[in-house]
N, C-alpha and C. Protein backbone atom coordinates (compact mmCIF):
# COMPACT_ATOMS: atom_id res chain seq x y z
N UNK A 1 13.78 -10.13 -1.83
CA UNK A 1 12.59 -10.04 -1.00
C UNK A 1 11.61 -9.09 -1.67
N UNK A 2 10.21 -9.37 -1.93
CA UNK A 2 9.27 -8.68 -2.63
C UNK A 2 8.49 -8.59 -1.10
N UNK A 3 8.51 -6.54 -1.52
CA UNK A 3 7.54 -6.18 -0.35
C UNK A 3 6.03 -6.22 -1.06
N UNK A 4 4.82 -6.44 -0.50
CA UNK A 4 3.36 -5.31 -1.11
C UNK A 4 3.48 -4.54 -0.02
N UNK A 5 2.79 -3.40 -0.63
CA UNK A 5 2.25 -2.02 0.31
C UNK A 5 0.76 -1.88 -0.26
N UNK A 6 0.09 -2.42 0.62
CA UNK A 6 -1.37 -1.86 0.73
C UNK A 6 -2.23 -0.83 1.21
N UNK A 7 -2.30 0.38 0.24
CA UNK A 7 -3.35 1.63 0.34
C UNK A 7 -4.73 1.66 0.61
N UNK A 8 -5.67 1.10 1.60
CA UNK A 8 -6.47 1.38 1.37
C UNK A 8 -7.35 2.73 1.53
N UNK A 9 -8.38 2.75 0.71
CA UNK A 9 -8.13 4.92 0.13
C UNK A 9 -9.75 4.89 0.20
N UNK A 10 -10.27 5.97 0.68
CA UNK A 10 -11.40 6.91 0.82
C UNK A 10 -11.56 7.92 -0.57
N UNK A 11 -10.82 8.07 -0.71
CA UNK A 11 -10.05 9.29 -2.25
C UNK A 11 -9.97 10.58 -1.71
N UNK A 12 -9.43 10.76 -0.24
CA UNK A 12 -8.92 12.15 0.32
C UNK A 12 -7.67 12.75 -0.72
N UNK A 13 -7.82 13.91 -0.44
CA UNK A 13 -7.28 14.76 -1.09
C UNK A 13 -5.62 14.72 -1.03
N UNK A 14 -5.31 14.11 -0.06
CA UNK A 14 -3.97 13.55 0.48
C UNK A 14 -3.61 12.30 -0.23
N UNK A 15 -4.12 11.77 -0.81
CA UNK A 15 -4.03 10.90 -1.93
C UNK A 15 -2.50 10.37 -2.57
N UNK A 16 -2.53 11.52 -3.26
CA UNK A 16 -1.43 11.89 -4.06
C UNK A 16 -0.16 11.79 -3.53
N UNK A 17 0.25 12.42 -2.66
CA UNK A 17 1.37 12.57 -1.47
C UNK A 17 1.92 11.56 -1.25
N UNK A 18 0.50 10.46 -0.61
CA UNK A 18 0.44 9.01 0.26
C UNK A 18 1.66 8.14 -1.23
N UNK A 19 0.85 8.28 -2.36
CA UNK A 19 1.38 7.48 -3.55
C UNK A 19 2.60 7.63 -3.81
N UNK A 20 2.98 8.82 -3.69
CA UNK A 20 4.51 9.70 -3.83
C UNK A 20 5.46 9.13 -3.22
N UNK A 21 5.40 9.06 -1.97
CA UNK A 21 5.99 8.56 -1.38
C UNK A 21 6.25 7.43 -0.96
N UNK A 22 5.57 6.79 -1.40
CA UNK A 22 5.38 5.22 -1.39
C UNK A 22 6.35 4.89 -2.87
N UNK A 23 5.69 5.37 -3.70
CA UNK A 23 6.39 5.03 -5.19
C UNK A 23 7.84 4.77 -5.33
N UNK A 24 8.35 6.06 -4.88
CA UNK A 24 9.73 6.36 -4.73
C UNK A 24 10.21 5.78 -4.71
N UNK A 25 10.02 4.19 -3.48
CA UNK A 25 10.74 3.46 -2.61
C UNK A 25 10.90 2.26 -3.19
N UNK A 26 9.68 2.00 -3.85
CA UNK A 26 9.57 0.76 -4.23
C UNK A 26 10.69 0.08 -5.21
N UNK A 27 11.10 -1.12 -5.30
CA UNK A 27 11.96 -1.78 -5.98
C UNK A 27 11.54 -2.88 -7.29
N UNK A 28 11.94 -2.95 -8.36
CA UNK A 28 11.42 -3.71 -9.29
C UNK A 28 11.13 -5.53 -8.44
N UNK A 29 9.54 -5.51 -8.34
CA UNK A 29 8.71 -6.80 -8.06
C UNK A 29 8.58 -6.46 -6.95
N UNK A 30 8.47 -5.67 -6.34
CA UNK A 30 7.55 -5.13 -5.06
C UNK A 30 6.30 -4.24 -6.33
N UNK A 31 5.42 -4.34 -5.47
CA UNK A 31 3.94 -4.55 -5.47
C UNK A 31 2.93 -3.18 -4.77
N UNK A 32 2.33 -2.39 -5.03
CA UNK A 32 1.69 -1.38 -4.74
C UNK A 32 -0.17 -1.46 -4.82
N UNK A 33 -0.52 -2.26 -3.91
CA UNK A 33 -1.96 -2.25 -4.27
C UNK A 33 -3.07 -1.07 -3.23
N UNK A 34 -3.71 -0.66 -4.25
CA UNK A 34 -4.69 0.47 -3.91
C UNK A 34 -5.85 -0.20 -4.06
N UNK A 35 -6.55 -0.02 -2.25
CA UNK A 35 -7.97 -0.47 -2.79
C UNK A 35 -9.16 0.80 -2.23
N UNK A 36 -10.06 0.58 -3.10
CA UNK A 36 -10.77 2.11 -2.94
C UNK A 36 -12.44 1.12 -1.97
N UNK A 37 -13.16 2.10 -1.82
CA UNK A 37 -14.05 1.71 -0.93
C UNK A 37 -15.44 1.95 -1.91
N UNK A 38 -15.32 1.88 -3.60
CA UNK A 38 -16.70 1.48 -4.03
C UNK A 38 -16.95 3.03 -4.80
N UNK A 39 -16.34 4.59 -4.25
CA UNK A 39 -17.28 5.35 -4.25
C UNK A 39 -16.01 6.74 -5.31
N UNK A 40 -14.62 6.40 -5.34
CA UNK A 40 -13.94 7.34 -5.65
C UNK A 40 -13.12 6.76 -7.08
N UNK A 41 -13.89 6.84 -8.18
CA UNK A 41 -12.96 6.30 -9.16
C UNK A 41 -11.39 7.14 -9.53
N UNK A 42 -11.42 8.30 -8.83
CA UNK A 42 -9.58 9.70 -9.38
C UNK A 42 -9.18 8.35 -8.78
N UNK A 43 -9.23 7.69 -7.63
CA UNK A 43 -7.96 6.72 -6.65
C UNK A 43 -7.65 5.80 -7.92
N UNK A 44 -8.38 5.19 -9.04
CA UNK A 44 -7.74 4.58 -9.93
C UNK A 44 -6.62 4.86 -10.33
N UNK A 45 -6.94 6.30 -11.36
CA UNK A 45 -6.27 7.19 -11.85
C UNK A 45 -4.87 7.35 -11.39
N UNK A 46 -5.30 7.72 -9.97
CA UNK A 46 -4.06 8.47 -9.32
C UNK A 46 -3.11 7.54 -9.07
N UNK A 47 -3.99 5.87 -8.65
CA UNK A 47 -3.06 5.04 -8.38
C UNK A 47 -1.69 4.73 -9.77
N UNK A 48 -2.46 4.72 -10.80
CA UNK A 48 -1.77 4.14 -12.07
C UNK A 48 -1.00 5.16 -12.26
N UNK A 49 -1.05 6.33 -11.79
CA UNK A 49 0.01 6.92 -12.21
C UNK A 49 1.18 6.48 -11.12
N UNK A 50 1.16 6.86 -10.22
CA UNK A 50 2.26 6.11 -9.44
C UNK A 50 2.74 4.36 -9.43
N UNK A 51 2.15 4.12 -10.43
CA UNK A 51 2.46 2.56 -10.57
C UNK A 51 1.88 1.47 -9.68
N UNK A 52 0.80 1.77 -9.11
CA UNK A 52 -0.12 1.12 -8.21
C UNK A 52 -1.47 0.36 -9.10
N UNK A 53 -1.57 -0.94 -8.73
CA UNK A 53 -2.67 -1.48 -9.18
C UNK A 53 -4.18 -0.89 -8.19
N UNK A 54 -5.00 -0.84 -8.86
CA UNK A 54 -6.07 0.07 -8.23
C UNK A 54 -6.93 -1.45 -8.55
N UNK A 55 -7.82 -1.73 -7.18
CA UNK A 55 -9.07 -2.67 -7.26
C UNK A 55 -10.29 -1.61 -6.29
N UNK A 56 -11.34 -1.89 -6.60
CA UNK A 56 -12.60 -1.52 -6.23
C UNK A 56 -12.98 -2.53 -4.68
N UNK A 57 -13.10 -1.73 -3.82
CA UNK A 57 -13.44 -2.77 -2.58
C UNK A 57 -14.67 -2.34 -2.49
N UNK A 58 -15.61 -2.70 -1.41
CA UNK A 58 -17.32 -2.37 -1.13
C UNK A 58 -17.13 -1.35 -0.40
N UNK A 59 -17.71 -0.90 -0.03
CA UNK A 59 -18.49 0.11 0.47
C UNK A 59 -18.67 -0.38 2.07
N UNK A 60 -17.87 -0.07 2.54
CA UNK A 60 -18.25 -1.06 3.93
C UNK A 60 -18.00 -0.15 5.34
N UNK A 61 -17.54 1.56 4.97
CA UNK A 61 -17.73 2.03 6.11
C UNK A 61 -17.06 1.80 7.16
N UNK A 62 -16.19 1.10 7.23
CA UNK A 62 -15.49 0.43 8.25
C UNK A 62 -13.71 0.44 8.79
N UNK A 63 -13.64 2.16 8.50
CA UNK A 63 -12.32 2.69 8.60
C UNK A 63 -11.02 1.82 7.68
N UNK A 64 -11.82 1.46 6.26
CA UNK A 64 -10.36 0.32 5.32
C UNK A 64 -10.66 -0.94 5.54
N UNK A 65 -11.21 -1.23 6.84
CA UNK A 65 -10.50 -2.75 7.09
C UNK A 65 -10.81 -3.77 6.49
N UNK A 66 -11.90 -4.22 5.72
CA UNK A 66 -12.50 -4.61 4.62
C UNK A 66 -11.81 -4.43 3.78
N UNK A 67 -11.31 -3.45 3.39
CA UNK A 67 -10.31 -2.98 2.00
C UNK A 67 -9.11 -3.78 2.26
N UNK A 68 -8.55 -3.60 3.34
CA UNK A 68 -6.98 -4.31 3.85
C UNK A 68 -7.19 -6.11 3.94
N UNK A 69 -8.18 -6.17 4.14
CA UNK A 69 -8.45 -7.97 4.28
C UNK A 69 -8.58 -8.51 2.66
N UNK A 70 -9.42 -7.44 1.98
CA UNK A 70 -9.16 -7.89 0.64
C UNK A 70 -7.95 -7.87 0.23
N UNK A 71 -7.30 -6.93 0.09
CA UNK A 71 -6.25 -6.31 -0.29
C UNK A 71 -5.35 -7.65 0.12
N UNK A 72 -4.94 -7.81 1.10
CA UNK A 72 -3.77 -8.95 1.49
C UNK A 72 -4.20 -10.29 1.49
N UNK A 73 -5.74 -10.70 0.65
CA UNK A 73 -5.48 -11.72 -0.13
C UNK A 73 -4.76 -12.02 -1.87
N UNK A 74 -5.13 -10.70 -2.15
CA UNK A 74 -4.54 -10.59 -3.76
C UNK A 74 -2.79 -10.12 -3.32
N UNK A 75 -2.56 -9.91 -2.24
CA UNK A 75 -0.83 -9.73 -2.44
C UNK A 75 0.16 -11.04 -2.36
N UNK A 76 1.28 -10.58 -3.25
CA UNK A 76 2.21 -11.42 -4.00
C UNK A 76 2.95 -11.33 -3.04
N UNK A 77 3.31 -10.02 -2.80
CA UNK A 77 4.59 -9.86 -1.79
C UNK A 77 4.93 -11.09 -0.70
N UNK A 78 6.51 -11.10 -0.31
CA UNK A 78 6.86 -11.81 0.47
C UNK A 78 5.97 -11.50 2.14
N UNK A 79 6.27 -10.18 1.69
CA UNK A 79 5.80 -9.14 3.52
C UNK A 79 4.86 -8.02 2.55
N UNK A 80 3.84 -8.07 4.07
CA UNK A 80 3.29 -6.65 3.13
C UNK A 80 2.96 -5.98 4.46
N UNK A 81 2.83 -4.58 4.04
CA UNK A 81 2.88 -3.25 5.10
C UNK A 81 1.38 -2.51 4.42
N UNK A 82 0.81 -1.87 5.52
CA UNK A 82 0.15 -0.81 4.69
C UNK A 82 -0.14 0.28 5.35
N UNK A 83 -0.67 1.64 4.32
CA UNK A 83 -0.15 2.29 4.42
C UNK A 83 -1.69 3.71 4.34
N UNK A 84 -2.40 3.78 5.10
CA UNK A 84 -3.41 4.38 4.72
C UNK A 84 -3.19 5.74 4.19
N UNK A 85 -4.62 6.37 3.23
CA UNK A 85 -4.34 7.50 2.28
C UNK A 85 -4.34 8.60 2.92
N UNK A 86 -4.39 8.83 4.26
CA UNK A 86 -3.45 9.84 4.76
C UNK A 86 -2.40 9.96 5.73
N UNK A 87 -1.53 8.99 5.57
CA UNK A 87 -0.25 8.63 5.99
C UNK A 87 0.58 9.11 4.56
N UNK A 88 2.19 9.20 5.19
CA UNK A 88 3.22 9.11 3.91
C UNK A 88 4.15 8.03 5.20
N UNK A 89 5.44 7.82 4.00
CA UNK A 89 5.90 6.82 4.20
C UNK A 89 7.73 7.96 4.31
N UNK A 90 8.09 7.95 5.62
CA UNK A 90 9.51 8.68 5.85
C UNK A 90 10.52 8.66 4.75
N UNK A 91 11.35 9.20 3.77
CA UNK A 91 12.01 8.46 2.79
C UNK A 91 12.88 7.65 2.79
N UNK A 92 13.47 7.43 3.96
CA UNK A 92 14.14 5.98 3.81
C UNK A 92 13.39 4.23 4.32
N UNK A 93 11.88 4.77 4.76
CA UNK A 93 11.25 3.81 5.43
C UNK A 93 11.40 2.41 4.77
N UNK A 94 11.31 2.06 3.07
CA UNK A 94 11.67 0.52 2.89
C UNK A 94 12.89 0.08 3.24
N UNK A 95 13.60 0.90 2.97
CA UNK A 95 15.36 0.89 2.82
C UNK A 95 15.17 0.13 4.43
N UNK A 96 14.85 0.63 5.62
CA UNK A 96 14.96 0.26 6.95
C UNK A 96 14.36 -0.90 6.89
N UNK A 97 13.07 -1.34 6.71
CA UNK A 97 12.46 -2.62 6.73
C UNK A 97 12.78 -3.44 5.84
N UNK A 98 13.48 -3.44 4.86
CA UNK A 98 14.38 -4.02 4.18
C UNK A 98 15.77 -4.49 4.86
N UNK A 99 16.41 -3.64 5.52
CA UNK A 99 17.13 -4.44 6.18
C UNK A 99 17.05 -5.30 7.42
N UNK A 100 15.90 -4.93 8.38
CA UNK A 100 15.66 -5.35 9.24
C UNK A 100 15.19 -7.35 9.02
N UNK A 101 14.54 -7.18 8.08
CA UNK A 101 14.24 -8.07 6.84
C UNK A 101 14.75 -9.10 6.48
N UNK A 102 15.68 -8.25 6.31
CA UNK A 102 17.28 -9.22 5.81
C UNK A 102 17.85 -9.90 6.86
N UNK A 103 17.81 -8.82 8.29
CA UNK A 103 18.54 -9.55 9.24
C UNK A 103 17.89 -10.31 10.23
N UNK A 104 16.80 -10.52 10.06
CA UNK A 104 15.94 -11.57 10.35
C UNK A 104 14.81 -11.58 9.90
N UNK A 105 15.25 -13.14 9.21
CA UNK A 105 13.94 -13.25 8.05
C UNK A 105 13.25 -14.49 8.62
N UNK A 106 12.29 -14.36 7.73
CA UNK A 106 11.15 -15.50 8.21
C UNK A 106 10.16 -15.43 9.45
N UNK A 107 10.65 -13.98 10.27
CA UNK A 107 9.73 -14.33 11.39
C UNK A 107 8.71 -12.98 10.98
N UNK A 108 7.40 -12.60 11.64
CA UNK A 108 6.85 -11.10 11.97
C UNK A 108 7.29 -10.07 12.77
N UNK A 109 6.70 -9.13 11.83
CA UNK A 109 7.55 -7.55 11.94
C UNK A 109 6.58 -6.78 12.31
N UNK A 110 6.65 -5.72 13.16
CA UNK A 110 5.64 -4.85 12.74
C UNK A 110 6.39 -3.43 13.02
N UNK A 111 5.95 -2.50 11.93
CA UNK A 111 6.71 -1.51 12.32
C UNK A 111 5.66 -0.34 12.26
């Protein structure tokens, strides 16, 4: 099962953390997309270092949600979650939705 986790990012200073913890979790072909809102190019940066693809969204003012609608047309993932840039992600949080996942698949989740 390939998760995406979609960031969409302002480029708060909490940034970093958000990526950290997200990174950690992830499993080879799960998917990390960061989308920025037009105005903070470090969220590239910061994304690629944690292994996150970084895209440029508009400028739209609109608390992400623009960013997240883009965002979960370019995702691969089977399921995707997201995860805004000042949230973190508990450290066992995929591990749980991964199994939940497992034990019933095919339908919607929300956690």
């Amino acid at each position: 099962m390939r998760l995406t986790v979609i960031t969409p990012t302002i480029g708060r200073p909490s940034l970093e953390v958000t990526l950290a913890t997200i990174a950690s979790q992830l499993r080879p072909g799960d998917e990390h997309i960061v989308i920025g809102d037009g105005v903070r190019l470090e969220a590239a940066e910061m994304g690629a270092m944690f292994g996150a693809t970084y895209h440029d969204g508009p400028v739209a003012r609109d608390y992400g949600n623009t960013q997240r609608d883009l965002a979960a047309q370019l995702a691969t993932g089977e399921y995707i979650m997201y995860c805004d840039d000042d949230d973190t992600f508990m450290p066992d949080a995929l591990a749980i939705v991964r199994d939940v996942l497992s034990s019933q698949p095919g339908i919607p989740h929300i956690f």
